[in-house]
Protein backbone atom coordinates (compact mmCIF):
# COMPACT_ATOMS: atom_id res chain seq x y z
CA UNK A 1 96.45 121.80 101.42
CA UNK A 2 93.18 123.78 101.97
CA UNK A 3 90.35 121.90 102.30
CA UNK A 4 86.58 123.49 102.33
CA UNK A 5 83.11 122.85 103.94
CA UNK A 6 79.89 124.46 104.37
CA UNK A 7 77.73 123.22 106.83
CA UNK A 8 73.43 122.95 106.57
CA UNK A 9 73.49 126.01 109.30
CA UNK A 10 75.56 127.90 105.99
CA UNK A 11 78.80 127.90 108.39
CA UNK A 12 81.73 128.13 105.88
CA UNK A 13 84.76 125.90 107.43
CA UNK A 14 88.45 126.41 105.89
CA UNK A 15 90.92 124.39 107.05
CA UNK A 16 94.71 124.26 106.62
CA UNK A 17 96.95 121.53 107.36
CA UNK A 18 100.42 122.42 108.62
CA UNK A 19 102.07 119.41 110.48
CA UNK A 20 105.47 121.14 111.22
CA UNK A 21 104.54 122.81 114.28
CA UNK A 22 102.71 121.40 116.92
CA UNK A 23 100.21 124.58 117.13
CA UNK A 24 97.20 126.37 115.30
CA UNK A 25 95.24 129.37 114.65
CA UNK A 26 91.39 129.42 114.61
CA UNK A 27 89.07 132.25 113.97
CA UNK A 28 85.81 132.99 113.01
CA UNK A 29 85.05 136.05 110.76
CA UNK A 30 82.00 137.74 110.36
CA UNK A 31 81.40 138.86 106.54
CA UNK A 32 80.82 142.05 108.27
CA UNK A 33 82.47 145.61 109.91
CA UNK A 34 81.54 148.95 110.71
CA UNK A 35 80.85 149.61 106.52
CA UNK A 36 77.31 148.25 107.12
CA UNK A 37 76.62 150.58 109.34
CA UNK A 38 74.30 153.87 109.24
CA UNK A 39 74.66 157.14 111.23
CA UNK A 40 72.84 156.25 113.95
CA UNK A 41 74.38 152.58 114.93
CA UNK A 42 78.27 153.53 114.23
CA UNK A 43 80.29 152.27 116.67
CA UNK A 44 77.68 148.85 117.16
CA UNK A 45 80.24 146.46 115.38
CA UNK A 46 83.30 147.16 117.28
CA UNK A 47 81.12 147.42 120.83
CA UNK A 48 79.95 144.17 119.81
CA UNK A 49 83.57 142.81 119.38
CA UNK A 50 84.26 144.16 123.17
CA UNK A 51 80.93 142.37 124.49
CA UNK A 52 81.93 139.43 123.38
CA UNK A 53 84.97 138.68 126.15
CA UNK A 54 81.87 139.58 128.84
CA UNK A 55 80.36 136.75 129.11
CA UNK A 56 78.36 133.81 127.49
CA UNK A 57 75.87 131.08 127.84
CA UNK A 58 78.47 128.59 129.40
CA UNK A 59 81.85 130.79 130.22
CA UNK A 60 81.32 133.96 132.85
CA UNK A 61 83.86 136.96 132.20
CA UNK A 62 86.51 135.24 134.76
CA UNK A 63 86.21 131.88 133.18
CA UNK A 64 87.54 133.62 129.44
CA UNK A 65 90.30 135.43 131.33
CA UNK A 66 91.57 131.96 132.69
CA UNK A 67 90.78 129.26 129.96
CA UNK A 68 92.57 132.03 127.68
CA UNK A 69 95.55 132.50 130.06
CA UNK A 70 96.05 128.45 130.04
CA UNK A 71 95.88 128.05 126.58
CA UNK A 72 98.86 130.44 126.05
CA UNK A 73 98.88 131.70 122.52
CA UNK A 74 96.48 134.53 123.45
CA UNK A 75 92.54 135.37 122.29
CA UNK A 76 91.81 138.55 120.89
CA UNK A 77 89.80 140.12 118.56
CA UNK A 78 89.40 143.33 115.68
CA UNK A 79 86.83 145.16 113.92
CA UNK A 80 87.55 146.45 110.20
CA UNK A 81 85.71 148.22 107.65
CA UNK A 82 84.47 144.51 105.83
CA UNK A 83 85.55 142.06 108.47
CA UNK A 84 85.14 141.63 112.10
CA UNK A 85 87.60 138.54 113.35
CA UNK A 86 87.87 136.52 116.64
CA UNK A 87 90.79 134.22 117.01
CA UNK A 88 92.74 131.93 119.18
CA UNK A 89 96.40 130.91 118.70
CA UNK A 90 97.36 127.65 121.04
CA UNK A 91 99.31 124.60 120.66
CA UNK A 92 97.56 121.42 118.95
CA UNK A 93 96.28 119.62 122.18
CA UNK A 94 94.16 122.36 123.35
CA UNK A 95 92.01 122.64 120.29
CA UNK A 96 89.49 120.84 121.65
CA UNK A 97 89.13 124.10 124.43
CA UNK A 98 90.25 126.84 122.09
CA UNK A 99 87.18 125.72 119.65
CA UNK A 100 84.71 125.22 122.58
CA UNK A 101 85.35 128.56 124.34
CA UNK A 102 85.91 130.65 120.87
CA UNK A 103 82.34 129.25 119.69
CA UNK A 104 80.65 129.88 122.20
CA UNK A 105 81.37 133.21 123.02
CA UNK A 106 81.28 134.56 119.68
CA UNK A 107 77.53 132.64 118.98
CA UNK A 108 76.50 132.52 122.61
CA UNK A 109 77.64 136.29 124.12
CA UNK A 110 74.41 137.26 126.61
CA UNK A 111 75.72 140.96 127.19
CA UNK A 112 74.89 141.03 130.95
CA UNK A 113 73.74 144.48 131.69
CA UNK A 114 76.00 145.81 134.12
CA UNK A 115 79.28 144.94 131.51
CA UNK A 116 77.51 146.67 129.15
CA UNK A 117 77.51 149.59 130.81
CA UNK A 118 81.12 149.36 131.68
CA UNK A 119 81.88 148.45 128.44
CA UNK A 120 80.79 150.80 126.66
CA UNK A 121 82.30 153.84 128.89
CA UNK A 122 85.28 151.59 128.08
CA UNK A 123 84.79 152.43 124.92
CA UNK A 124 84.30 155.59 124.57
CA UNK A 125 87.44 156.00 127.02
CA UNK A 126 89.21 154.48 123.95
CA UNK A 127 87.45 157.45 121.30
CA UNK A 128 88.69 159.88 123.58
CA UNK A 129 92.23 158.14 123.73
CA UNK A 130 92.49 157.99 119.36
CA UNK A 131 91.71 161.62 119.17
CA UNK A 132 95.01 162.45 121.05
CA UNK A 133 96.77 160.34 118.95
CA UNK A 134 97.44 162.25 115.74
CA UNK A 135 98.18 159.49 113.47
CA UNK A 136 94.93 157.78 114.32
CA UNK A 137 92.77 161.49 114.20
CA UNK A 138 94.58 162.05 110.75
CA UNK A 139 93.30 158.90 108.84
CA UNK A 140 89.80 158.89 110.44
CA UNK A 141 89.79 162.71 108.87
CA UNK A 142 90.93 161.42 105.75
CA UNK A 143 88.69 158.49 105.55
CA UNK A 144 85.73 161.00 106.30
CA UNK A 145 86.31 163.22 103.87
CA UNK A 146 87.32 161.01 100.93
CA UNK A 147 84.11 158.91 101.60
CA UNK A 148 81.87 161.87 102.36
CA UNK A 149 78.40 160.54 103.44
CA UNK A 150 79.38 156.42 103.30
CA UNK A 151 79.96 154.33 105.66
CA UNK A 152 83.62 153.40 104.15
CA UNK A 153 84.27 157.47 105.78
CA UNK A 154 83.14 156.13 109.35
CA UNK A 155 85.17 155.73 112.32
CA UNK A 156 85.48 151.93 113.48
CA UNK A 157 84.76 152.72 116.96
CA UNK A 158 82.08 154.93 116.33
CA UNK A 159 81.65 158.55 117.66
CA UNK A 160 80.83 159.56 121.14
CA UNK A 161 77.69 160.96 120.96
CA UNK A 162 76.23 157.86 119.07
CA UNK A 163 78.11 155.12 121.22
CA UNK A 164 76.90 156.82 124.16
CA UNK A 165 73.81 156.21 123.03
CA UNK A 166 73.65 152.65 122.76
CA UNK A 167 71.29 150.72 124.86
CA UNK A 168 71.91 147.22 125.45
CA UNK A 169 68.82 145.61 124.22
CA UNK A 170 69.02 147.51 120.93
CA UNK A 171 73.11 146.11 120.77
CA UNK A 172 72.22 142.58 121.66
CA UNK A 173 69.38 142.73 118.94
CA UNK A 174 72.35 143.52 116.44
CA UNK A 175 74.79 140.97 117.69
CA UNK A 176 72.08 137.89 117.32
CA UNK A 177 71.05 139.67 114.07
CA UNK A 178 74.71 139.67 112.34
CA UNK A 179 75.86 136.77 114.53
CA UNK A 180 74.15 133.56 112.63
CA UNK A 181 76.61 130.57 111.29
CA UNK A 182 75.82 131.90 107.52
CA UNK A 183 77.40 135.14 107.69
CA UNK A 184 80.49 133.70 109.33
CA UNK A 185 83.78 131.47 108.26
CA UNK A 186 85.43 129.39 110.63
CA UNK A 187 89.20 129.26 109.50
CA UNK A 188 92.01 127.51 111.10
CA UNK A 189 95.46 126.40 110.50
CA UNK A 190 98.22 124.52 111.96
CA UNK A 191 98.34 120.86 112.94
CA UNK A 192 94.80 119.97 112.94
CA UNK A 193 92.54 117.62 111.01
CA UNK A 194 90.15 119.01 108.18
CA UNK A 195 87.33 116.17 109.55
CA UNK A 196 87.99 116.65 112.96
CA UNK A 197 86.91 120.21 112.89
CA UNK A 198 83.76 119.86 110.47
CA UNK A 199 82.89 117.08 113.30
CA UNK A 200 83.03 119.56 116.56
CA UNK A 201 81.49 122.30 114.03
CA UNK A 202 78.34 119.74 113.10
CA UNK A 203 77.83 118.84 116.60
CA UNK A 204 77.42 122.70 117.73
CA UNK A 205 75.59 124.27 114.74
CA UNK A 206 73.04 121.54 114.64
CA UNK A 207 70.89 123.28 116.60
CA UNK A 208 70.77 126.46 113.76
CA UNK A 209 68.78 126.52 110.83
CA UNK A 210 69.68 125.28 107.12
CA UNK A 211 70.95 128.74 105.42
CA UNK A 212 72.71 129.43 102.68
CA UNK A 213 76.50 131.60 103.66
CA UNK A 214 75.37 135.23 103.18
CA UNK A 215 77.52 137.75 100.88
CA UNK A 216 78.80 141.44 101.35
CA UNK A 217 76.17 144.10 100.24
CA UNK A 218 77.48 147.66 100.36
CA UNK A 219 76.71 151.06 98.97
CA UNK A 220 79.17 151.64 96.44
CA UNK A 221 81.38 154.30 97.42
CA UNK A 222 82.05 158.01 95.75
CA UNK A 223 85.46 159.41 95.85
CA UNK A 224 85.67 162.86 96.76
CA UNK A 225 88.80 164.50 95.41
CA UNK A 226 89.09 167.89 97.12
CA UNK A 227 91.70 169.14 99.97
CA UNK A 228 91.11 169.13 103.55
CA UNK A 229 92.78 171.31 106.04
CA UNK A 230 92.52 170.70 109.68
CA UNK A 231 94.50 173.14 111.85
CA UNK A 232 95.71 172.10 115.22
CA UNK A 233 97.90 174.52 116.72
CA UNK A 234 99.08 172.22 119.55
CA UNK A 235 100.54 170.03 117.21
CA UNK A 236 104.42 170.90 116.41
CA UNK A 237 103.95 169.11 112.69
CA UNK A 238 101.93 168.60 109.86
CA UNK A 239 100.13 164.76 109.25
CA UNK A 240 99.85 164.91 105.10
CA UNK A 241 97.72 162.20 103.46
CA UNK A 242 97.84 161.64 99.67
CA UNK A 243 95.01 159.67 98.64
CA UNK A 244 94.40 158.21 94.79
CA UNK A 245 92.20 155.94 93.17
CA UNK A 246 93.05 152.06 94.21
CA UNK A 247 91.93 148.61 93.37
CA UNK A 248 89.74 146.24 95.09
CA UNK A 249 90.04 143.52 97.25
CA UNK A 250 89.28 141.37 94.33
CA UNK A 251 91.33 143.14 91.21
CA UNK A 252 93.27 140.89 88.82
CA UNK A 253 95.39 143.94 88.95
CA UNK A 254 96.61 143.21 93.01
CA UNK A 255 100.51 141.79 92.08
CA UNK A 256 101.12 144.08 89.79
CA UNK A 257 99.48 146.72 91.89
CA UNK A 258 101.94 145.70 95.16
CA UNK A 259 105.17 146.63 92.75
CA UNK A 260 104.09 149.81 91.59
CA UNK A 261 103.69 150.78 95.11
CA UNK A 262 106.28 148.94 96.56
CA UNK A 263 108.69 151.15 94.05
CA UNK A 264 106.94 153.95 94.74
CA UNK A 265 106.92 154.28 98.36
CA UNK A 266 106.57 151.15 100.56
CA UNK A 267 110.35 150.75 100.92
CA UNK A 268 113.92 152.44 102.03
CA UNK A 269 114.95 152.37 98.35
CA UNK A 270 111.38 153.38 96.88
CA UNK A 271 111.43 156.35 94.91
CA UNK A 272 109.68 159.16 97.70
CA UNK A 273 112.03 157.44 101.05
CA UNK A 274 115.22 158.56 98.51
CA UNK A 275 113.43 161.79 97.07
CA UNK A 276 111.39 163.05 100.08
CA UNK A 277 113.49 162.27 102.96
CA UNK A 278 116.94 161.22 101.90
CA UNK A 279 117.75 163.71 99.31
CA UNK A 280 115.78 166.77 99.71
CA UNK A 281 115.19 165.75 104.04
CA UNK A 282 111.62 167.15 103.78
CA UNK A 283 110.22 164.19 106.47
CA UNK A 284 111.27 161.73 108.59
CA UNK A 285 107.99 159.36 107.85
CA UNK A 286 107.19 158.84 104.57
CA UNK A 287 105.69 156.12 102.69
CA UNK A 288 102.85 155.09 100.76
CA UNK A 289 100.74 152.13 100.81
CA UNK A 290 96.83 150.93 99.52
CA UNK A 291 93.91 149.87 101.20
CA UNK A 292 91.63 147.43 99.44
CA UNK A 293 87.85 147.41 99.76
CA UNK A 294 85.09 144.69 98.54
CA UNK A 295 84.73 146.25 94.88
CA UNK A 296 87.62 149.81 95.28
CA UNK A 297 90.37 150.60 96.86
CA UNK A 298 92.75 153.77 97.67
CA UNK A 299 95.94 154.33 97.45
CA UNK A 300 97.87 156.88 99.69
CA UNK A 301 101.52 158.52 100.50
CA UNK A 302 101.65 159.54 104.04
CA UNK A 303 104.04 161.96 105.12
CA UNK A 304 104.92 164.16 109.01
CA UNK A 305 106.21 167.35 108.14
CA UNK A 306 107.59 170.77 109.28
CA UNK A 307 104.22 173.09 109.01
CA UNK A 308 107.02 175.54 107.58
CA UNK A 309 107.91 172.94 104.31
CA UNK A 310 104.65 171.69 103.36
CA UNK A 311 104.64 173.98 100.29
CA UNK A 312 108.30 172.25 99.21
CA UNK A 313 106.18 168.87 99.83
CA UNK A 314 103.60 168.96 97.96
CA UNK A 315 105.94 170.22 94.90
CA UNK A 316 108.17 167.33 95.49
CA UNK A 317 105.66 164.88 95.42
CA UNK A 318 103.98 166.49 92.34
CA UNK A 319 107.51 165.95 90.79
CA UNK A 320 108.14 162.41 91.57
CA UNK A 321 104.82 161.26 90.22
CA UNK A 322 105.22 163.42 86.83
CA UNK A 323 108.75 162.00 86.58
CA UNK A 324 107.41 158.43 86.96
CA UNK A 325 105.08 158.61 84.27
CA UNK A 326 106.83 160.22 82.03
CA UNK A 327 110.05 158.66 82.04
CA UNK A 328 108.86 155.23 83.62
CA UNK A 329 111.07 152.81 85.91
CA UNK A 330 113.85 151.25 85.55
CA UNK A 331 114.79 147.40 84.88
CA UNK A 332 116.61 147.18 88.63
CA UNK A 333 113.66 149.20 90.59
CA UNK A 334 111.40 146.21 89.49
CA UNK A 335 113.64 143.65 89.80
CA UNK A 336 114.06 144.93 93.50
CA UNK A 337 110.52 145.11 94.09
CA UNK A 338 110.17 141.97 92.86
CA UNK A 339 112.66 140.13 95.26
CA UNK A 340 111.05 142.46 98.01
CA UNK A 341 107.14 141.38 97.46
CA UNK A 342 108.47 137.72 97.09
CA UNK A 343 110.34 137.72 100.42
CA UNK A 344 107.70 139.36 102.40
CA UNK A 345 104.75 136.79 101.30
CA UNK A 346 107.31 133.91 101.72
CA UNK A 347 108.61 135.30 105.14
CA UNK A 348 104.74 136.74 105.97
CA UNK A 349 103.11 133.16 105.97
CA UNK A 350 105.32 131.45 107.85
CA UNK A 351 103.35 131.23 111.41
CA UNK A 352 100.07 129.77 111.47
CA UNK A 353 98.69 132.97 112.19
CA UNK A 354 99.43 134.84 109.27
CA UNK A 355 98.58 132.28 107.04
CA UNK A 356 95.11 131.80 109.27
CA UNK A 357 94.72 136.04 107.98
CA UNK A 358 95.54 135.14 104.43
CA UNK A 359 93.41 132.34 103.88
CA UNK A 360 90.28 133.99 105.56
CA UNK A 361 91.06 136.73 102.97
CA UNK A 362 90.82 134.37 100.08
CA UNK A 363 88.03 132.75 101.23
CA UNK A 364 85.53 135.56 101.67
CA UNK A 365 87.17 137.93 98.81
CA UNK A 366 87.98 135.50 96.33
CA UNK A 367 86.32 132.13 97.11
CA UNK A 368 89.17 130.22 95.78
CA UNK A 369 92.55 129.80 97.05
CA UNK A 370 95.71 130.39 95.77
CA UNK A 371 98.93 128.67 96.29
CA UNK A 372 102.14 130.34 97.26
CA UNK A 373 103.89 129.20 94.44
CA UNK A 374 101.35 130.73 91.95
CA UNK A 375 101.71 134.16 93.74
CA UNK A 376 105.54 134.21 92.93
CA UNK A 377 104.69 132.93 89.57
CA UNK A 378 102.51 135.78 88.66
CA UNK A 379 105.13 137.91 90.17
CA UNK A 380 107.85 136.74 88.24
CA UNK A 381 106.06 137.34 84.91
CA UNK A 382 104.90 141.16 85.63
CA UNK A 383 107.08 143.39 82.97
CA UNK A 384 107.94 146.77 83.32
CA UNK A 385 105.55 148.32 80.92
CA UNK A 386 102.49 146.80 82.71
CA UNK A 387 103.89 148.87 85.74
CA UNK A 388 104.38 151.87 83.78
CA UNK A 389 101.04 151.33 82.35
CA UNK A 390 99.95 151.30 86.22
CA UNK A 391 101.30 154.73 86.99
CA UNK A 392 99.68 155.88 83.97
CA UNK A 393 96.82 154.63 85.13
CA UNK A 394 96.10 155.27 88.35
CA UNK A 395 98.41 158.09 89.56
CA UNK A 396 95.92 160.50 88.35
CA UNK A 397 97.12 163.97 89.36
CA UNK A 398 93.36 165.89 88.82
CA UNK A 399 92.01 163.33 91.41
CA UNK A 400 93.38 163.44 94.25
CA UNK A 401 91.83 163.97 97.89
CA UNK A 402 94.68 165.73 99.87
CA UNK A 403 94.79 166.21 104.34
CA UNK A 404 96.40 168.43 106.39
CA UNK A 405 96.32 168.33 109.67
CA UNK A 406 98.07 169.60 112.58
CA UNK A 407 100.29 173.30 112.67
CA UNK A 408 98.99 174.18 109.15
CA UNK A 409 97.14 177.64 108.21
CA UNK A 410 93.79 176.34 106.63
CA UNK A 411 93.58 179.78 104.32
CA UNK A 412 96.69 178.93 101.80
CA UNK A 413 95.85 175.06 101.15
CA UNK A 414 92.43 175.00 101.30
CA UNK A 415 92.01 175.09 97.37
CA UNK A 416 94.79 173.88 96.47
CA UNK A 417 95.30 171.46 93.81
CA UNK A 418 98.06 169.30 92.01
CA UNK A 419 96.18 170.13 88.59
């Protein structure tokens, strides 16, 4: 069972008991990622996220590396677009140690000068390293040019010239800005007690101020559906991104969503793994997949390909999708999908980790929780003409933003469009 608190400092505590193993997950997540950010502080969130494992009030940066090596499930850390997350995973008796040393450098970081500096050369060591990796360089392009001029289009980690920029006053004046117990959720599950937790959480956040728990606040985002070609001649292939109109984090669409992408692409049996690479062996990677935003979402086929067949792609894919809504699915694809989507939440929750991930997502998305058992309920009870309807819907062939990038001559795709 889930259980909820909110403290007087606004710190929202979700806790989930799970008595049969003797472990747990805790994390806090900041309501917050690199989609608040402007032009001039990209980069700040995820530098922050680094900053953190330097150093705080009462642990030095040798102290983290050795409580964390004695607790033995690992610390670690990520920056997203919406969320930024901090998390321990440990067995039961060290809770007491995992909270303490997870608290305090996440509320208490002092960003010493000197690992700033390090840090953040670090950092921009680890730009330089994503724009050799063409998967990474791909989706970053993609992201840019679908969200043209909003922050949904900018790089996590920030670019170069602005990270290089940083100073460490102006970063630490960020961090204690974003970094108050309102704008945070403290989530943990495993064997622990719901009590015990709001307890050690009281005792530390008494010293805050009585909040209310803040809320996301974003500039909604435009699509822009046009084609992108970036040649690299050093590449021997071609990265293809496919992007559509999605749902959001939020949609009352989301199960039905999962199977019409799940039959689509997300599997060996989907309908483009069978078409794409099995039948007509036009790409060894292909799949599609969605990513789901605070109020919109996208929803993309990615694809490597021979620069020489990217013509004979695009056509297939065209194909597929105008066969799909015009002749629909049939009654075994969904059942398929369905006993797919149910195995993977089943078999996806069952560490304390994962289920740590899923409730956070609840509880800042949807502010409610949902058991297991409804999820496969709503599932079950999906028909095919609702997923029809969905292809219909949201496989929209006149909007579509399109990438290329890698051995690909930017002159004959540069215009081009399904429609």
């Amino acid at each position: 069972m889930v259980e909820r608190t909110i403290l007087d400092s606004g710190l929202y505590i979700l806790t989930e008991f799970r008595p049969e193993l003797p472990s747990f997950a805790l994390s806090f997540s900041l309501r917050s990622g690199s989609r608040a950010e402007n032009f001039k502080n990209n980069g700040a969130h995820h530098l922050i996220e680094h900053m953190i494992f330097k150093g705080s009030k009462n642990y030095d940066l040798k102290k983290i590396a050795e409580i964390s090596d004695r607790l033995g499930g690992g610390i670690n850390a990520f920056t997203g677009k919406e969320i930024t997350q901090f998390y321990i995973k440990a067995i039961d008796e060290k809770l007491k140690d995992s909270f303490d040393l997870l608290t305090d450098i996440v509320f208490d970081s002092i960003f010493l000068k000197d690992e700033f500096i390090k840090e953040r050369d670090v950092v921009l060591q680890e730009i330089k390293e994503s724009k050799d990796n063409p998967d990474m360089s791909a989706f970053e392009l993609f992201y840019e040019n679908l969200f043209e001029n909003n922050s949904l289009g900018f790089p996590i980690a920030g670019r170069e010239d602005q990270v290089s920029n940083f100073s460490r006053d102006v970063l630490y004046n960020y961090y204690r800005d974003k970094y108050s117990p309102e704008n945070l959720l403290l989530c943990v599950t495993g064997n622990v007690n719901h009590s015990e937790i709001v307890e050690m959480s009281e005792k530390y956040f008494s010293k805050f101020k009585k909040h209310m728990p803040g809320d996301f606040s974003y500039l909604k985002p435009e699509f822009n559906f046009k084609t992108c070609v970036r040649t690299k001649p050093s590449l021997k292939q071609v990265y293809a991104i496919i992007g559509f109109k999605g749902i959001a984090s939020t949609s009352s669409l989301k199960y039905k969503f999962m199977l019409m992408n799940d039959i689509l692409g997300a599997g060996m049996s989907s309908r483009l793994f069978q078409k794409i690479r099995e039948e007509k062996g036009l790409a060894y990677t292909i799949s599609s997949f969605y990513d789901s935003f605070l109020e919109d979402g996208v929803h993309l086929i990615y694809a490597i390909i021979e620069h020489k067949k990217v013509e004979e792609y695009l056509d297939a894919i065209r194909s597929e999708i105008l066969i799909l809504k015009r002749n629909g699915i049939k009654k075994e694809e969904l059942i398929r999908a369905k006993d797919h989507i149910k195995s993977s939440f089943i078999l996806g929750l069952e560490s304390n980790f994962s289920k740590m991930r899923f409730n956070v997502n609840q509880g800042l998305y949807l502010k409610r929780e949902i058991e297991l058992s409804q999820i496969i309920d709503k599932v079950d009870k999906i028909d095919i003409d609702e997923i029809n309807e969905l292809f219909l819907r949201f496989l929209n062939l006149k909007e579509v933003s399109i990438l290329l990038y890698g051995n690909v001559k930017g002159n004959k795709f540069k215009n081009f469009k399904f429609e």
